[in-house]
N, C-alpha and C. Protein backbone atom coordinates (compact mmCIF):
# COMPACT_ATOMS: atom_id res chain seq x y z
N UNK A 1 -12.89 41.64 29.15
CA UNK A 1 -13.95 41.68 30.13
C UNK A 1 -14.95 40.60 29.78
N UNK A 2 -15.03 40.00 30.41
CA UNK A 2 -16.11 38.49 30.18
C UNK A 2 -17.39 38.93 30.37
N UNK A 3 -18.41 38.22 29.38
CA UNK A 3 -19.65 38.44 29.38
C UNK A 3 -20.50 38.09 30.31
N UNK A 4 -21.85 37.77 30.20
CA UNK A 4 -22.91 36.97 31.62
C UNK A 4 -22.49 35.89 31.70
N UNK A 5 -22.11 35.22 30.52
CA UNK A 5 -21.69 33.56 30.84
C UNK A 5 -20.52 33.59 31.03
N UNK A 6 -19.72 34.12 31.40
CA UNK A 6 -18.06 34.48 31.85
C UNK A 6 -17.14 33.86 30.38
N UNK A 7 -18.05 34.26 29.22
CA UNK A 7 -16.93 34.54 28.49
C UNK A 7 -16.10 35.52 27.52
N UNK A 8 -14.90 35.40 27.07
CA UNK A 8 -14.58 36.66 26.79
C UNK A 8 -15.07 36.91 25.26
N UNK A 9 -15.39 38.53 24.93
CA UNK A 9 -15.95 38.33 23.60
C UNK A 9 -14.65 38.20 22.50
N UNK A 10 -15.17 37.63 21.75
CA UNK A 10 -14.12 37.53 20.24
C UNK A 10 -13.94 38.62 19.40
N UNK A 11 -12.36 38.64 19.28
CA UNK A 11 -12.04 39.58 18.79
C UNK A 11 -12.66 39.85 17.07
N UNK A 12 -12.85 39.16 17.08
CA UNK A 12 -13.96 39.14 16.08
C UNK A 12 -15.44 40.18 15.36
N UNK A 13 -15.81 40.19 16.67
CA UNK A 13 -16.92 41.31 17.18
C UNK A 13 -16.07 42.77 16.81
N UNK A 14 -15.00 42.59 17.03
CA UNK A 14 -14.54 44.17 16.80
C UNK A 14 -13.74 44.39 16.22
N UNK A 15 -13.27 43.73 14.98
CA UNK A 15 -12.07 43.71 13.49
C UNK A 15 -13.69 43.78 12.43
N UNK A 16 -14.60 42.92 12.52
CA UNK A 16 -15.30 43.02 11.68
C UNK A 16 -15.79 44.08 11.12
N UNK A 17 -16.63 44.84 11.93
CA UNK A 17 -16.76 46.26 11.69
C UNK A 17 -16.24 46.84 11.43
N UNK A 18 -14.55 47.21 11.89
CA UNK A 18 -13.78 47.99 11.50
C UNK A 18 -13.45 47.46 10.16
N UNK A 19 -13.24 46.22 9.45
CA UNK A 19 -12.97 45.49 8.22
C UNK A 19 -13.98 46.41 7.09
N UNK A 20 -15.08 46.72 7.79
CA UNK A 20 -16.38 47.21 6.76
C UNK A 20 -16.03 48.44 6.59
N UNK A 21 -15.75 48.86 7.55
CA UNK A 21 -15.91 50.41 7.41
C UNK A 21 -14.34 50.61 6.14
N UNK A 22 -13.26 49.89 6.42
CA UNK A 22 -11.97 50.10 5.50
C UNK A 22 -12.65 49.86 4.35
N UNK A 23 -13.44 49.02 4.13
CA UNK A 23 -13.63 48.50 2.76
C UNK A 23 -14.56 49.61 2.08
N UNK A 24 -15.93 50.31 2.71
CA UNK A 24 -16.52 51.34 2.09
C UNK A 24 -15.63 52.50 1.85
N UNK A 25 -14.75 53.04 3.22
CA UNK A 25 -13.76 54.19 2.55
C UNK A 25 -12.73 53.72 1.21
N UNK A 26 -12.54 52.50 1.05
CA UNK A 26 -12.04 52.22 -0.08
C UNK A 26 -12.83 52.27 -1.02
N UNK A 27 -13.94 51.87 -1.06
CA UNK A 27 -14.65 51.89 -2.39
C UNK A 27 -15.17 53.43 -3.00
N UNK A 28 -15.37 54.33 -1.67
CA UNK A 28 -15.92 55.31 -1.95
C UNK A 28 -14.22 56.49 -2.61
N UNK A 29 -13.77 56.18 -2.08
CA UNK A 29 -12.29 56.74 -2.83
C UNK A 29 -12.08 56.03 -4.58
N UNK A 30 -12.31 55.01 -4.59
CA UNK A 30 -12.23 54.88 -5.90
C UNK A 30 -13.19 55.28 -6.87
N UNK A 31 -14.32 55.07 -6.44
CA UNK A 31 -15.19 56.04 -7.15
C UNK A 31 -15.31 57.06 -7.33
N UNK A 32 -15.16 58.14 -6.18
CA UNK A 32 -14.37 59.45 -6.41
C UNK A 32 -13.54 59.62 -6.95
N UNK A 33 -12.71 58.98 -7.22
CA UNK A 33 -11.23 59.25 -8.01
C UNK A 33 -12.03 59.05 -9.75
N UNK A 34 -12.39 57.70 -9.83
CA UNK A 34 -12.76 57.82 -11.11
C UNK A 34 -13.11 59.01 -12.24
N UNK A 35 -12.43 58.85 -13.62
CA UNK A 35 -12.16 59.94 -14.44
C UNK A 35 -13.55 59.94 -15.02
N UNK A 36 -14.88 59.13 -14.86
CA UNK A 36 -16.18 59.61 -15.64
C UNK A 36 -16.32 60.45 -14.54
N UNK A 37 -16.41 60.60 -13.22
CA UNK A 37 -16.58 61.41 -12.37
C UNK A 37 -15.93 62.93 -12.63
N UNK A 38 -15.22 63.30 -13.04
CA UNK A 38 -14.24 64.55 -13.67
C UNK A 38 -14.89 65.22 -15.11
N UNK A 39 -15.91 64.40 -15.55
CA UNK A 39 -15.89 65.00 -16.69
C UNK A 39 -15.22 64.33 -18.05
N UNK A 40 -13.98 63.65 -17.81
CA UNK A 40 -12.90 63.41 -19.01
C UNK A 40 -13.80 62.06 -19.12
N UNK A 41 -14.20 62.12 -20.34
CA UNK A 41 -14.74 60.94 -20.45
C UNK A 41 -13.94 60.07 -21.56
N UNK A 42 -12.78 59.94 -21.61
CA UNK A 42 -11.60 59.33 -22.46
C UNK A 42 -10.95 57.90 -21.40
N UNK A 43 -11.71 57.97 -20.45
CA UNK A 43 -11.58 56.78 -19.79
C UNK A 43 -10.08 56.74 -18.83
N UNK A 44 -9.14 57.86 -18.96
CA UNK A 44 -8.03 57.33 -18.53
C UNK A 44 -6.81 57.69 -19.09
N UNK A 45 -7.13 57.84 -20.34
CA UNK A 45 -6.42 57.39 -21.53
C UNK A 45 -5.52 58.96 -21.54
N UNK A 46 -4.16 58.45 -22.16
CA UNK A 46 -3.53 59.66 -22.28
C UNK A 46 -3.85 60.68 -23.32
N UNK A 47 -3.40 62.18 -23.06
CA UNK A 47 -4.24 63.36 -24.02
C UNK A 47 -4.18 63.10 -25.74
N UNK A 48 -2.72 62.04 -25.78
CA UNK A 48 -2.58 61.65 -27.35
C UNK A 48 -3.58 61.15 -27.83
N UNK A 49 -4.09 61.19 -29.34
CA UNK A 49 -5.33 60.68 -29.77
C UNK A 49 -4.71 59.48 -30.38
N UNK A 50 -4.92 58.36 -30.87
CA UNK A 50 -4.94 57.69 -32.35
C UNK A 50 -5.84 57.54 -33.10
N UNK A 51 -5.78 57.56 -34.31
CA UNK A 51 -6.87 57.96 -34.69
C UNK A 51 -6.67 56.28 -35.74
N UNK A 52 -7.46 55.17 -35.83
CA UNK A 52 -7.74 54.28 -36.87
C UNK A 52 -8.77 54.42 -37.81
N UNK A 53 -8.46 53.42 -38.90
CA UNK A 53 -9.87 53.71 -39.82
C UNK A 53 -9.45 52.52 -40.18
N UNK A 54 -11.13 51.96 -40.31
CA UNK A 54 -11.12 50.54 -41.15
C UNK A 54 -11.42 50.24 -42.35
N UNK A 55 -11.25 51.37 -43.16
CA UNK A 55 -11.06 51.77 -44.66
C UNK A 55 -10.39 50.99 -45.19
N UNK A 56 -10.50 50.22 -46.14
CA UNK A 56 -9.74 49.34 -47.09
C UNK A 56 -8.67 50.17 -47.78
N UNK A 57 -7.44 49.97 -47.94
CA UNK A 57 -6.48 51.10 -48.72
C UNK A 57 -6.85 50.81 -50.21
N UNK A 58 -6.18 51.23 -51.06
CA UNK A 58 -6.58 50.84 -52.47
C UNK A 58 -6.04 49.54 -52.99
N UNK A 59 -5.29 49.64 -52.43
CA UNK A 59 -4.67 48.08 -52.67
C UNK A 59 -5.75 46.86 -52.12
N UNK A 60 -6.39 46.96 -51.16
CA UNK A 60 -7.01 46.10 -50.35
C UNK A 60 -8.21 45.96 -51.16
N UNK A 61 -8.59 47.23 -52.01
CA UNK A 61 -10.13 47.20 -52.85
C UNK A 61 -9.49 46.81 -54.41
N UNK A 62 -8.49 47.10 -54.91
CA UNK A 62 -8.30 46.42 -55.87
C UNK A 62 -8.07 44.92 -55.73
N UNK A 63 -7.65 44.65 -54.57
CA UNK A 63 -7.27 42.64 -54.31
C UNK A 63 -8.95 42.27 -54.59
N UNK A 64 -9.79 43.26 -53.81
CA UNK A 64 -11.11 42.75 -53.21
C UNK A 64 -12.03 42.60 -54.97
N UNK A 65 -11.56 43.63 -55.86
CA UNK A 65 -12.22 43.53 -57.49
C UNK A 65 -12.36 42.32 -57.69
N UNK A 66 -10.64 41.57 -57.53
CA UNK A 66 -9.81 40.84 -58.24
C UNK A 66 -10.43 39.03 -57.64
N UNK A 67 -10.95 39.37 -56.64
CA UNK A 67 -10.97 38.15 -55.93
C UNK A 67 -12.60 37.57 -56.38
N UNK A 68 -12.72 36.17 -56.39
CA UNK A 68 -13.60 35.65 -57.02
C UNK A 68 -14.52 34.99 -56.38
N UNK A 69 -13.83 34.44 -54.99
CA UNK A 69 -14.50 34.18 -54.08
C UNK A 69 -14.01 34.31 -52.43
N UNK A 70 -15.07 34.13 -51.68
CA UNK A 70 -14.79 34.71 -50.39
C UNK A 70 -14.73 33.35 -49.24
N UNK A 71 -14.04 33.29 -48.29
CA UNK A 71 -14.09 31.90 -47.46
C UNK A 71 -15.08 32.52 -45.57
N UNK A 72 -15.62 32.32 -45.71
CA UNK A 72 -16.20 32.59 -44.14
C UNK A 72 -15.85 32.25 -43.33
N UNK A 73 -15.86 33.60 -42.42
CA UNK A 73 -15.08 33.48 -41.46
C UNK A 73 -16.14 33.20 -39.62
N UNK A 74 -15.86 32.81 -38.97
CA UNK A 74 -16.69 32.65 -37.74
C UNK A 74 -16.94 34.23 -37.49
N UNK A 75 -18.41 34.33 -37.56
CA UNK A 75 -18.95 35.33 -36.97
C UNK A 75 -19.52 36.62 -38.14
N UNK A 76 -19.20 36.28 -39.35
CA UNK A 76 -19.48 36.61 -40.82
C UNK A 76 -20.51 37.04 -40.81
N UNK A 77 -21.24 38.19 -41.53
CA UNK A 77 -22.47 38.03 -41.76
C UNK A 77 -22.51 38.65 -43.27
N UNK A 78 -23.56 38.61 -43.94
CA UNK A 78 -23.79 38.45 -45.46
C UNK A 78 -23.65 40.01 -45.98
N UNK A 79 -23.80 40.80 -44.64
CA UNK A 79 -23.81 42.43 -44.89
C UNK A 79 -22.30 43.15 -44.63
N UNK A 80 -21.89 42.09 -43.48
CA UNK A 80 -20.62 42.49 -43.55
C UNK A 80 -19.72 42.46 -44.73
N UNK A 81 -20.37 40.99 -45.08
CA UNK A 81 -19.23 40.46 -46.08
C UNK A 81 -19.22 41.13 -47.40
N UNK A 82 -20.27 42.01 -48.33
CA UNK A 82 -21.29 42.65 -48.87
C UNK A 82 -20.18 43.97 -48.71
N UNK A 83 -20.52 44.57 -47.06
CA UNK A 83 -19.50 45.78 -47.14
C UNK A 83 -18.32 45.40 -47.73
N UNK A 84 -17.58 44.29 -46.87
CA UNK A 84 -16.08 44.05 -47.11
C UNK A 84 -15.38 43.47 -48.48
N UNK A 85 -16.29 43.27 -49.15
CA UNK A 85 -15.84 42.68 -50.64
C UNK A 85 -16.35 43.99 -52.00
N UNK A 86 -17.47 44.61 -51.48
CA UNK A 86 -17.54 45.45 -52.60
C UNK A 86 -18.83 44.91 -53.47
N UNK A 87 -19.12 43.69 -53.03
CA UNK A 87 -20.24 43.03 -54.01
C UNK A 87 -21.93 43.41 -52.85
N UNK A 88 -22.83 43.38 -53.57
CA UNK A 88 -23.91 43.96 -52.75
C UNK A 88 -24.61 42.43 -52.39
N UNK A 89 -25.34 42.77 -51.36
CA UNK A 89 -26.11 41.51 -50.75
C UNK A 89 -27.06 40.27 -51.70
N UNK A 90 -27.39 42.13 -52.52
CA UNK A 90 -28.55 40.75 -53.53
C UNK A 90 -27.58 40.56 -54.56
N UNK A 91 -26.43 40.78 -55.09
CA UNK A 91 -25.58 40.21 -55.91
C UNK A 91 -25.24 38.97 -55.26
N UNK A 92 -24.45 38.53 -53.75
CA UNK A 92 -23.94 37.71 -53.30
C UNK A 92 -24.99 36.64 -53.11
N UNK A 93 -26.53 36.69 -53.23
CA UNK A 93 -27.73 35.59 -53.37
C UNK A 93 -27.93 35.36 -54.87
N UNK A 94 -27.48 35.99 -55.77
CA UNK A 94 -27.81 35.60 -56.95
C UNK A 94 -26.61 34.67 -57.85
N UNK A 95 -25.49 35.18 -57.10
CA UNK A 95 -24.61 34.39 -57.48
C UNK A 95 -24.37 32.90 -56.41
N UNK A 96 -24.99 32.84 -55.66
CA UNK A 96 -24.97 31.85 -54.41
C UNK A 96 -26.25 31.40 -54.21
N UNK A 97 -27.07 30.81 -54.99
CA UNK A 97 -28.55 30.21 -54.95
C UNK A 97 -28.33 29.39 -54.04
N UNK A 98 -27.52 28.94 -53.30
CA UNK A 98 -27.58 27.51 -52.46
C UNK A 98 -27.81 28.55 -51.01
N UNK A 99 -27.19 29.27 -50.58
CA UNK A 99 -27.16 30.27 -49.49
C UNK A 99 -28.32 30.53 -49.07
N UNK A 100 -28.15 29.91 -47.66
CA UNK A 100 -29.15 30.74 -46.70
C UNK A 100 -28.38 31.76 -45.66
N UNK A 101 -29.21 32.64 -46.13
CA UNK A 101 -28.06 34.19 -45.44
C UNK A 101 -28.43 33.89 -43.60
N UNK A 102 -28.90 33.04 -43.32
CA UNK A 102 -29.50 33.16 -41.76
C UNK A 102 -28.41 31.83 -41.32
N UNK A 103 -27.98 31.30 -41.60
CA UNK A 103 -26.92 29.81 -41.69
C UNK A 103 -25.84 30.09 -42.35
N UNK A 104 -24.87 30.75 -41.94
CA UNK A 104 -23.81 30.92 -42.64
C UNK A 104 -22.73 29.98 -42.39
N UNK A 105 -21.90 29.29 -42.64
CA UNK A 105 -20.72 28.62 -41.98
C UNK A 105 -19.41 28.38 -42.29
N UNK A 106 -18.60 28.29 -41.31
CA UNK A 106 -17.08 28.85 -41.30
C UNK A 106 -16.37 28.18 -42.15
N UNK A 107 -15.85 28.77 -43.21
CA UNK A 107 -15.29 27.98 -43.89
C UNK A 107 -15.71 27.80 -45.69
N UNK A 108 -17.38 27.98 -45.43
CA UNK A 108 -18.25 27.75 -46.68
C UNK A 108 -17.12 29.13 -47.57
N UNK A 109 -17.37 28.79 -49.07
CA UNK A 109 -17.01 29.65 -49.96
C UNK A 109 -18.17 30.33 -50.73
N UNK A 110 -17.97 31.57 -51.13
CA UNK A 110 -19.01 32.25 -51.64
C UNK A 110 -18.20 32.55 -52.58
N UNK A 111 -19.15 32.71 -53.97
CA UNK A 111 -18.45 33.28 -55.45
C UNK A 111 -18.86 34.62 -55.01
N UNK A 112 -18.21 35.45 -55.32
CA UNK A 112 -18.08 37.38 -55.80
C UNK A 112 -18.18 37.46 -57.19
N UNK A 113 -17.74 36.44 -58.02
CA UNK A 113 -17.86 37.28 -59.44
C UNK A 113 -18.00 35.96 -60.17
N UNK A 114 -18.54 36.46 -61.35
CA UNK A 114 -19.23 34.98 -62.71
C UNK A 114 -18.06 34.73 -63.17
């Protein structure tokens, strides 16, 4: 049916809307569906657990006694490294007078033991 200026409207005018409306019943279904919405707040995930730990085994803390020095790694920090070696922070500055714990860099070596 043609308009005042005798032309016809575009089909355009009337996919669009309907385009919107598919797209909110889609969105609103997925959000409803979503499992934080249910309560299960496991994300998804199947009922099996795994359970990890980033516990050093004994082997890993006896290498860590044994080892004399440490190589840095990108993204290192002096507390991590402190946890992960077994040596404490102000040990790793007293044996490392050159170290600035705020400048660490990849690669640098740190002594652990005299």
């Amino acid at each position: 049916m043609p308009d005042r200026r005798g032309r016809r409207p575009s089909p355009a005018r009337l996919i669009a809307p309907i385009a919107l409306l598919i797209c909110a019943v889609a969105f609103a279904f997925v959000v409803l569906s979503s499992p934080a919405l249910d309560g299960d707040d496991t994300g998804g995930a199947s009922t099996t657990e795994r359970t990890t730990t980033n516990q050093p085994t004994q082997t890993e803390r006896q290498q860590g006694r044994r080892r004399r020095t440490y190589v840095v790694k990108t993204g290192d920090t002096l507390g991590a490294i402190a946890e992960q070696t077994g040596v404490s922070v102000e040990r790793l500055l007293v044996l490392n007078p050159e170290l600035d714990p705020q400048a660490l860099v990849a690669g640098q070596r740190l002594r652990l033991r005299e």
